[in-house]
Protein backbone atom coordinates (compact mmCIF):
# COMPACT_ATOMS: atom_id res chain seq x y z
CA UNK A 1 0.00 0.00 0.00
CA UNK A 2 1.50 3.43 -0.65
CA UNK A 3 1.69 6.71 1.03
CA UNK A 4 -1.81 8.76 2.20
CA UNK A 5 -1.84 12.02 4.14
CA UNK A 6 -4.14 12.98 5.98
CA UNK A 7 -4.76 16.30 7.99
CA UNK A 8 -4.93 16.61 12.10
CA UNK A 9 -8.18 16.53 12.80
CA UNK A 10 -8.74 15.81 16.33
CA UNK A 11 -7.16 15.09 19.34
CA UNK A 12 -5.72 11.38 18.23
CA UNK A 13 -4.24 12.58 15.12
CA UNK A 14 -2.92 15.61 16.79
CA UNK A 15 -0.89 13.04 19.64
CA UNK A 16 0.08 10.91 16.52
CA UNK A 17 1.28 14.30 15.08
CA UNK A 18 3.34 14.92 18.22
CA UNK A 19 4.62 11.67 19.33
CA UNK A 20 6.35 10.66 15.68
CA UNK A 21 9.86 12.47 16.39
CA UNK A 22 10.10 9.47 19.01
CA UNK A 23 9.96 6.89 16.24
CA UNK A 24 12.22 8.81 14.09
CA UNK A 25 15.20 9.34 16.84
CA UNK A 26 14.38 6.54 18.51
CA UNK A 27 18.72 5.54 17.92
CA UNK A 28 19.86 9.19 17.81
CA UNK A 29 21.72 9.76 21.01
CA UNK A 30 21.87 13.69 20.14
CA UNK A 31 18.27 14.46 19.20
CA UNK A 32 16.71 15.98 22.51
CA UNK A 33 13.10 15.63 22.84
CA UNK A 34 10.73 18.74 22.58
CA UNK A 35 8.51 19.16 25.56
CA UNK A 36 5.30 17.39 24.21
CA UNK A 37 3.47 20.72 25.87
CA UNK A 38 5.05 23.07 24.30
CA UNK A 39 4.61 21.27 20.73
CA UNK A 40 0.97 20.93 21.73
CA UNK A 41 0.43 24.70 22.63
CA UNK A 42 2.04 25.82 19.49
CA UNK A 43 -0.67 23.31 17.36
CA UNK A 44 -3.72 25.14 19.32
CA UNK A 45 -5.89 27.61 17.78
CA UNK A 46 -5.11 29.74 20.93
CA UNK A 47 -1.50 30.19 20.11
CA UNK A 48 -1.08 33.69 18.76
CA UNK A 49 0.55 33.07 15.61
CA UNK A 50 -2.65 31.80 14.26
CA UNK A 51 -4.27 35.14 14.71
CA UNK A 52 -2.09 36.29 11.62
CA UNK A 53 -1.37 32.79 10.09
CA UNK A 54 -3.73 30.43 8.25
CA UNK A 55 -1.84 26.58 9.42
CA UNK A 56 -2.55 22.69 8.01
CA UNK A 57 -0.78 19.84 9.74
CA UNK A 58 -0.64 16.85 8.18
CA UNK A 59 0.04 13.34 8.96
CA UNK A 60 1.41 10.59 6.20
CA UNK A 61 0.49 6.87 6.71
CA UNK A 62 0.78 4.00 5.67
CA UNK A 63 -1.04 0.53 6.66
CA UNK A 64 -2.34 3.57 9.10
CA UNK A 65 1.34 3.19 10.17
CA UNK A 66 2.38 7.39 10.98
CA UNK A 67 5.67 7.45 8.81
CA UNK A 68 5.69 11.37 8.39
CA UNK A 69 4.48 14.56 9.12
CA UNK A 70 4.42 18.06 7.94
CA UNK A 71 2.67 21.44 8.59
CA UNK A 72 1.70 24.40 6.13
CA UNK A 73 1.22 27.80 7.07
CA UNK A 74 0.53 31.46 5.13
CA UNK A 75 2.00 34.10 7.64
CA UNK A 76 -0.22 36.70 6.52
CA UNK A 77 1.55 39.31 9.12
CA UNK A 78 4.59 38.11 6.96
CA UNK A 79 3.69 38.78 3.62
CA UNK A 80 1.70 42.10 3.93
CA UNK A 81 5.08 43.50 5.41
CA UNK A 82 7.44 42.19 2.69
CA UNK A 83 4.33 42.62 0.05
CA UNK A 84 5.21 39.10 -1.28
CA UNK A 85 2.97 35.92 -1.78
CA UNK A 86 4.75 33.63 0.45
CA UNK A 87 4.28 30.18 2.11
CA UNK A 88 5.70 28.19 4.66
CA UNK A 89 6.19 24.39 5.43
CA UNK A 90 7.92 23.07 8.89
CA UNK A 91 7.55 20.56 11.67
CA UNK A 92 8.62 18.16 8.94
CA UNK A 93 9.99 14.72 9.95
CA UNK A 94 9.65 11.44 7.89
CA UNK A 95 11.63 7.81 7.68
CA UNK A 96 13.92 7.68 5.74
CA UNK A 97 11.96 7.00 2.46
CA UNK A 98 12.27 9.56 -0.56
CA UNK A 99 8.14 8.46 -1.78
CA UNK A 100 7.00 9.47 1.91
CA UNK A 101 9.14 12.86 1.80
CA UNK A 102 7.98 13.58 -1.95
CA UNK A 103 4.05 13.30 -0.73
CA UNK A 104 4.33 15.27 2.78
CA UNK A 105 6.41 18.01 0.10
CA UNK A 106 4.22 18.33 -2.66
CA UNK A 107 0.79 18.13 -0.17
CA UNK A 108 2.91 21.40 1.73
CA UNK A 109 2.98 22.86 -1.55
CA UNK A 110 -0.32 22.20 -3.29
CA UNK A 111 -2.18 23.56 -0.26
CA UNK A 112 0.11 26.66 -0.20
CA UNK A 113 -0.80 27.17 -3.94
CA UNK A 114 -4.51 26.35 -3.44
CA UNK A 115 -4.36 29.80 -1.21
CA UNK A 116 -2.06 31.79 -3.83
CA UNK A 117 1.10 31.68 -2.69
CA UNK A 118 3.78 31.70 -4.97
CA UNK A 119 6.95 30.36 -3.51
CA UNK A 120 7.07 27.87 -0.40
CA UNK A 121 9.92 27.83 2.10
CA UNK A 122 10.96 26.27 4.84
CA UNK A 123 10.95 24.27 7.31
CA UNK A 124 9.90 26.80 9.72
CA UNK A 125 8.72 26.01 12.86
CA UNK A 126 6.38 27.52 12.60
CA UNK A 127 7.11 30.85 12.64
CA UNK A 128 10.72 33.29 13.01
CA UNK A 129 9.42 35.03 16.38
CA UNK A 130 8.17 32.20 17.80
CA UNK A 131 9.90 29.11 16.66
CA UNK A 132 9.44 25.83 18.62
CA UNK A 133 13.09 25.17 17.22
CA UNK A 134 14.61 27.39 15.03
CA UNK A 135 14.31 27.24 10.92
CA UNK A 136 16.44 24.79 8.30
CA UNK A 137 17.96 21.41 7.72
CA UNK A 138 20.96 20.47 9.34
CA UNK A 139 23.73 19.90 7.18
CA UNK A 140 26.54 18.39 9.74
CA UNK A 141 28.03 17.74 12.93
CA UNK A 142 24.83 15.22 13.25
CA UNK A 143 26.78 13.99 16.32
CA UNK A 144 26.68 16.87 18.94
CA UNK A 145 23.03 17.72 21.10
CA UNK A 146 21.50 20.76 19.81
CA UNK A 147 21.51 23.91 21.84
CA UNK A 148 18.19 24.92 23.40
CA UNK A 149 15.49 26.09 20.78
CA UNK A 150 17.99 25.04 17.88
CA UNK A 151 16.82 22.62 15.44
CA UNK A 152 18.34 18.96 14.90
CA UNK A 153 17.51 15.87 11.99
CA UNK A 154 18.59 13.05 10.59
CA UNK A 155 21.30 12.99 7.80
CA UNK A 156 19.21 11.89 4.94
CA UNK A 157 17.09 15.53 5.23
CA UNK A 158 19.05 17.14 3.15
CA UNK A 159 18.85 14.63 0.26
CA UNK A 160 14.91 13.84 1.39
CA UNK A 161 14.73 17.90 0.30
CA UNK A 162 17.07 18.11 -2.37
CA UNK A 163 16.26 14.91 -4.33
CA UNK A 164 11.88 16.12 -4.27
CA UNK A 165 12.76 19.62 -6.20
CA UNK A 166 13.62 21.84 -3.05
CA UNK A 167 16.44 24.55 -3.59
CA UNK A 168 18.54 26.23 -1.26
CA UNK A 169 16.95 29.63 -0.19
CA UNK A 170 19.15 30.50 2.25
CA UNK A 171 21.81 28.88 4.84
CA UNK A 172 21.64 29.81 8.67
CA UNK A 173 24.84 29.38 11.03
CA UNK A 174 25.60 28.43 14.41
CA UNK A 175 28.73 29.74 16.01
CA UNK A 176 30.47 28.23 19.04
CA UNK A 177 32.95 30.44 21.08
CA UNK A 178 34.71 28.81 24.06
CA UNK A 179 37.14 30.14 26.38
CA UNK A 180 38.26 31.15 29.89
CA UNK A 181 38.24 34.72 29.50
CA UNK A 182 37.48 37.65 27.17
CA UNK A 183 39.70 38.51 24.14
CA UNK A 184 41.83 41.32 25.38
CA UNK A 185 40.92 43.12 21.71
CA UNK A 186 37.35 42.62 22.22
CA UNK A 187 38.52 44.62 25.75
CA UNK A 188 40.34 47.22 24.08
CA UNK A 189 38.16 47.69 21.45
CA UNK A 190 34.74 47.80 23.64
CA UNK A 191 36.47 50.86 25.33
CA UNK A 192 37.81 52.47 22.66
CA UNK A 193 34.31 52.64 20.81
CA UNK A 194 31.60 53.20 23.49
CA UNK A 195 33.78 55.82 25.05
CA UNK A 196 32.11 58.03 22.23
CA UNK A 197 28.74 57.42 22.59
CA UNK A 198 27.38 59.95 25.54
CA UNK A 199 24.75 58.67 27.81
CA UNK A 200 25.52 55.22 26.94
CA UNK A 201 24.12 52.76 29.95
CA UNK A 202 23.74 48.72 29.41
CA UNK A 203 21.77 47.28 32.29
CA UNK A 204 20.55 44.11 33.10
CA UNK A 205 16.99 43.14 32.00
CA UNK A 206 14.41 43.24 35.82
CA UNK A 207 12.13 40.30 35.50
CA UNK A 208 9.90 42.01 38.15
CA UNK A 209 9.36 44.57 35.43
CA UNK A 210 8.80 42.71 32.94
CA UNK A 211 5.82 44.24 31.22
CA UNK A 212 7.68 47.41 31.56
CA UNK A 213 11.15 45.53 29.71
CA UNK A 214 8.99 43.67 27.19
CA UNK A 215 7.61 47.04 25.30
CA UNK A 216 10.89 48.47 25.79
CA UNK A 217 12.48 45.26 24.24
CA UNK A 218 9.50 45.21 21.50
CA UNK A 219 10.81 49.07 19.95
CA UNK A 220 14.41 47.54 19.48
CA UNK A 221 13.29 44.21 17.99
CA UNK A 222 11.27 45.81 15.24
CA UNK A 223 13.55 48.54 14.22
CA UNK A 224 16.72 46.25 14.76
CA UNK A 225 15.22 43.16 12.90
CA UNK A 226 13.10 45.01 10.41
CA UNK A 227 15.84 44.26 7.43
CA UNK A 228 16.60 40.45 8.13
CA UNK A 229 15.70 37.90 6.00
CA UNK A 230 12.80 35.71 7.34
CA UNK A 231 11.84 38.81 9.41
CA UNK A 232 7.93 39.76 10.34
CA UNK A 233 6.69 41.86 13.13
CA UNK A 234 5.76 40.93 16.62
CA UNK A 235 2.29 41.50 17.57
CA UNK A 236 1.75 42.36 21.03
CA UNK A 237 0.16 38.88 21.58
CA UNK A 238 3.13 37.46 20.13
CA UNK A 239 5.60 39.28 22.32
CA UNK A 240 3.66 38.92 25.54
CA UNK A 241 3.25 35.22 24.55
CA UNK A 242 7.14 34.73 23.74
CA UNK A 243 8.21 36.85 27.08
CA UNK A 244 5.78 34.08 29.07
CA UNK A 245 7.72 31.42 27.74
CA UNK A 246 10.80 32.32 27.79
CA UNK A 247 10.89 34.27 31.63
CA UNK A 248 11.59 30.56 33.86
CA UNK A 249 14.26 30.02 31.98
CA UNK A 250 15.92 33.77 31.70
CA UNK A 251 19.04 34.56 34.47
CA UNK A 252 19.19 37.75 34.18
CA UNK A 253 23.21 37.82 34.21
CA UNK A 254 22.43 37.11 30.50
CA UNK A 255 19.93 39.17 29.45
CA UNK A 256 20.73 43.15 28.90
CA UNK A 257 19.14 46.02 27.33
CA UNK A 258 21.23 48.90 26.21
CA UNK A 259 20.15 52.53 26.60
CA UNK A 260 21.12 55.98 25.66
CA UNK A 261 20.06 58.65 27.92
CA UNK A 262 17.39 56.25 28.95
CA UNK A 263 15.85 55.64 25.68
CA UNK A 264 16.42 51.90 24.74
CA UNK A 265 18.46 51.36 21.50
CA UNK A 266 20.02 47.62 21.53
CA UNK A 267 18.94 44.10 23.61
CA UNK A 268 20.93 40.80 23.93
CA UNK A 269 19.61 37.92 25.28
CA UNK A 270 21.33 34.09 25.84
CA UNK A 271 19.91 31.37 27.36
CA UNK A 272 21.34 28.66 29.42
CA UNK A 273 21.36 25.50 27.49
CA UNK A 274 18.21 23.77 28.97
CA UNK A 275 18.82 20.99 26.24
CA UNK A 276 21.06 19.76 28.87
CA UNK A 277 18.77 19.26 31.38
CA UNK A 278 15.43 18.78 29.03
CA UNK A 279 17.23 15.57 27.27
CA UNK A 280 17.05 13.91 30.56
CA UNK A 281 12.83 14.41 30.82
CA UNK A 282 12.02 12.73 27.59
CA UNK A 283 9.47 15.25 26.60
CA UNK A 284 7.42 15.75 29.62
CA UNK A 285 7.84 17.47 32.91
CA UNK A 286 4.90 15.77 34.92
CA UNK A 287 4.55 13.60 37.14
CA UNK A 288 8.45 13.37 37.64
CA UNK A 289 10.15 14.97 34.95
CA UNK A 290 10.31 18.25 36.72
CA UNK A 291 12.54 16.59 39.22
CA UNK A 292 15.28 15.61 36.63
CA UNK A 293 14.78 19.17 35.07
CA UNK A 294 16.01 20.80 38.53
CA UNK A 295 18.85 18.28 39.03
CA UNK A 296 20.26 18.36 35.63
CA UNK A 297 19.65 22.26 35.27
CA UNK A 298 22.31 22.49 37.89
CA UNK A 299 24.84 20.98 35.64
CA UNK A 300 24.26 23.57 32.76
CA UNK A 301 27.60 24.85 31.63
CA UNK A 302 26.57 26.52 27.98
CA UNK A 303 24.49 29.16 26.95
CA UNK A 304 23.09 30.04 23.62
CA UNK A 305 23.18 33.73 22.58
CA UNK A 306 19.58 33.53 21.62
CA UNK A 307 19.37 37.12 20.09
CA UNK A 308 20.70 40.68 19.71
CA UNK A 309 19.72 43.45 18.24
CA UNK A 310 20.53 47.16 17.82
CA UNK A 311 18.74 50.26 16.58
CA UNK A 312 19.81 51.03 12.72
CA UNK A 313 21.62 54.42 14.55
CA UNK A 314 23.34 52.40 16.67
CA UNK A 315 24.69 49.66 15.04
CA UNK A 316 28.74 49.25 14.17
CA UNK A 317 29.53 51.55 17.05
CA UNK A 318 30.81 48.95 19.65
CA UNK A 319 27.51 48.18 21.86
CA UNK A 320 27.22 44.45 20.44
CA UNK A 321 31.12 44.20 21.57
CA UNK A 322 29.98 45.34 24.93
CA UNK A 323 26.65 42.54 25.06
CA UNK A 324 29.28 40.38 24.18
CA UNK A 325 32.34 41.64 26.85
CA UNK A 326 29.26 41.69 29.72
CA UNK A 327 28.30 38.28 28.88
CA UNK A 328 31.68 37.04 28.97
CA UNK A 329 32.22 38.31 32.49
CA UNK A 330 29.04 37.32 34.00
CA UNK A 331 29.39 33.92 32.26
CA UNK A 332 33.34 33.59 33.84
CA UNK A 333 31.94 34.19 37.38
CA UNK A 334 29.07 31.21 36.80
CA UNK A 335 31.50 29.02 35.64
CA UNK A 336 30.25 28.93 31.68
CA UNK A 337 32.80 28.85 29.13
CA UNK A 338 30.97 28.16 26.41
CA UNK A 339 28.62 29.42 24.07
CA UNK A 340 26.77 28.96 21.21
CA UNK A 341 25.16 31.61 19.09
CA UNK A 342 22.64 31.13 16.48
CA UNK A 343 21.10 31.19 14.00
CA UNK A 344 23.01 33.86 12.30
CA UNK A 345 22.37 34.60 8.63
CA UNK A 346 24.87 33.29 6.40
CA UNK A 347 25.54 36.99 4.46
CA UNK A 348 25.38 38.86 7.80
CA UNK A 349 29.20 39.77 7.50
CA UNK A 350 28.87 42.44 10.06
CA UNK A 351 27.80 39.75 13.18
CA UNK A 352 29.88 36.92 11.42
CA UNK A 353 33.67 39.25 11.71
CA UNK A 354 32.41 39.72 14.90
CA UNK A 355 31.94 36.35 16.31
CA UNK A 356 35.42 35.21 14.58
CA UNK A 357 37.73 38.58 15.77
CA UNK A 358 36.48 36.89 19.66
CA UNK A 359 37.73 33.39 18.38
CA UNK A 360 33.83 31.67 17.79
CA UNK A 361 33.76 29.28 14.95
CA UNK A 362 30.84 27.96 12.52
CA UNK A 363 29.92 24.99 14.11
CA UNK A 364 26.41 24.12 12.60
CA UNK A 365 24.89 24.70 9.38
CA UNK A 366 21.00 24.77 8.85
CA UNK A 367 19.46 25.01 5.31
CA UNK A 368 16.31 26.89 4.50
CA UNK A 369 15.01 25.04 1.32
CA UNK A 370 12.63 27.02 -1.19
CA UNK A 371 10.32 26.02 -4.42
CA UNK A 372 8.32 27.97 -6.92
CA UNK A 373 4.92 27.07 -6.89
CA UNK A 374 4.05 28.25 -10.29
């Protein structure tokens, strides 16, 4: 019997939906499993990116055996800012088995051109600003645990993408920087540059503000962002939403918002690697995962730089060396020497010199696959 898909219509096909990454890494010793709560409150109609977003998930089967899965989405929040007729496929995960990948592919597609969309992308998961991991295919070093929110698949992806039509659209690093203690040039050179900027404060973010931080963080993100590839707004539902998820898991030694004469023009944010702790829960915190969750959190010793952003104005004058220089300190006194920062655009020379003049290195590479629709 060959291939069907079928779309998530209830609650059954939705678990079926969620569970399948367990039968695809079932011998992957990297892959760390997604909480199944999280996956399950991005599928919801509740979630705020389907205010904006029109969404199909999709199950493939055969002998009603799930051997793939796939999700469709228009982003129309996306599209009326770049004016462009754009869709999106992600959450996609399949055997190893060119047929299933070709049918979970071209069902993305057909339903994207049903609603007059001219080019699909993807994966993404589902959405830039609020990713459950973050966009692509990875391309190699298959053997290392992906950094929290960062995406992870088998090999075979890239040929399950390439071989059905799919081109590359664009490629997204990861860089990894490890050391014991700043550069001395990224210490000379933080001086030398801020010194000239008057009023210049960088502060770290007050989670018992947070409302307050989050609207100051929202003006940065949209002007700072605006030009980037894969870029769409935040919504306030989507920020507020984002800022919910992400505050248990924030230390606020990493997470800074820079000012000049009190107006906010630049934030950095990195995360400590929860993967380390979340691979030990197997994709659920209750009854008992929570437990592991505290006792492996304590053995965290990465974090990934999770984002930064600057103000048009303000960029190139030194503050992202200075995110940088106070994360490196604060990371020295909690005993992290390593970090991971991603994704960063592949043609974003300006944060790329800057990683490698502090001694980071590409470590991962994560395709973003696109196809004409016709």
């Amino acid at each position: 019997m060959g291939t069907v898909v079928v779309p998530v219509r209830d609650r059954a096909s939705r678990d079926r939906f969620i569970r399948f990454p367990w039968q695809v890494y079932a011998d992957d010793p990297a892959w760390v499993p997604p909480l199944i709560a999280d996956v399950r409150k991005l599928m919801d109609d509740d979630h705020p990116f389907h205010e904006h977003a029109d969404t199909e998930f999709y199950l493939a089967l055969r002998d009603d055996r799930v051997v793939g899965r796939i999700a469709a989405a228009v982003n129309h929040q996306y599209n009326e800012f770049h004016d462009t007729r754009t869709g999106f496929i992600g959450l996609f995960e399949s055997i190893d088995d060119q047929a299933v990948a070709d049918t979970l592919l071209d069902t993305g597609a057909d339903w994207l051109r049903d609603r007059g969309m001219a080019e699909a992308i993807g994966p993404f998961n589902l959405s830039t600003n609020d990713e459950l991991y973050s966009p692509g295919v990875l391309l190699d070093t298959y053997d290392t645990p992906p950094v929290l929110l960062m995406a992870h698949n088998p090999p075979y992806y890239r040929d399950l993408f390439e071989n059905a039509g799919w081109e590359k659209a664009k490629d997204l690093l990861s860089y990894r920087l490890e050391a014991d203690a700043p550069p001395d040039r990224l210490v000379r050179g933080v001086k030398l540059m801020t010194s000239r900027i008057d009023g210049l404060e960088v502060r770290q973010l007050e989670l018992k503000r947070l409302d307050e931080e989050v609207e100051r963080i929202k003006v940065v993100y949209n002007a700072a962002w605006e030009r980037n590839w894969g870029f769409a707004p935040l919504t306030d539902a989507e920020i507020r939403h984002l800022a919910k998820e992400l505050k248990p898991i924030v230390d606020e030694r990493f997470a800074m918002i820079a000012e000049v004469h009190g107006e906010p023009v630049g934030f950095a944010l990195a995360l400590p690697d929860y993967n380390q702790a979340l691979k030990h829960v197997n994709g659920r915190l209750f009854p008992f995962g929570i437990f592991k969750l505290l006792w492996y959190r304590r053995k965290i010793d990465q974090v990934r730089v999770f984002t930064l952003g600057l103000k048009p104005e303000y960029q190139r004058k030194g503050i992202d060396a200075l995110f940088y220089l106070k994360m490196f300190e604060n990371g020295m006194e909690a005993g992290i020497h390593r970090a991971e920062a991603g994704w960063i655009l592949e043609d974003n020379w300006g944060m790329r010199r800057g990683m490698e003049r502090m001694g980071a290195y590409v470590f991962k590479t994560y395709r973003v696959y696109g196809k004409e629709l016709g």
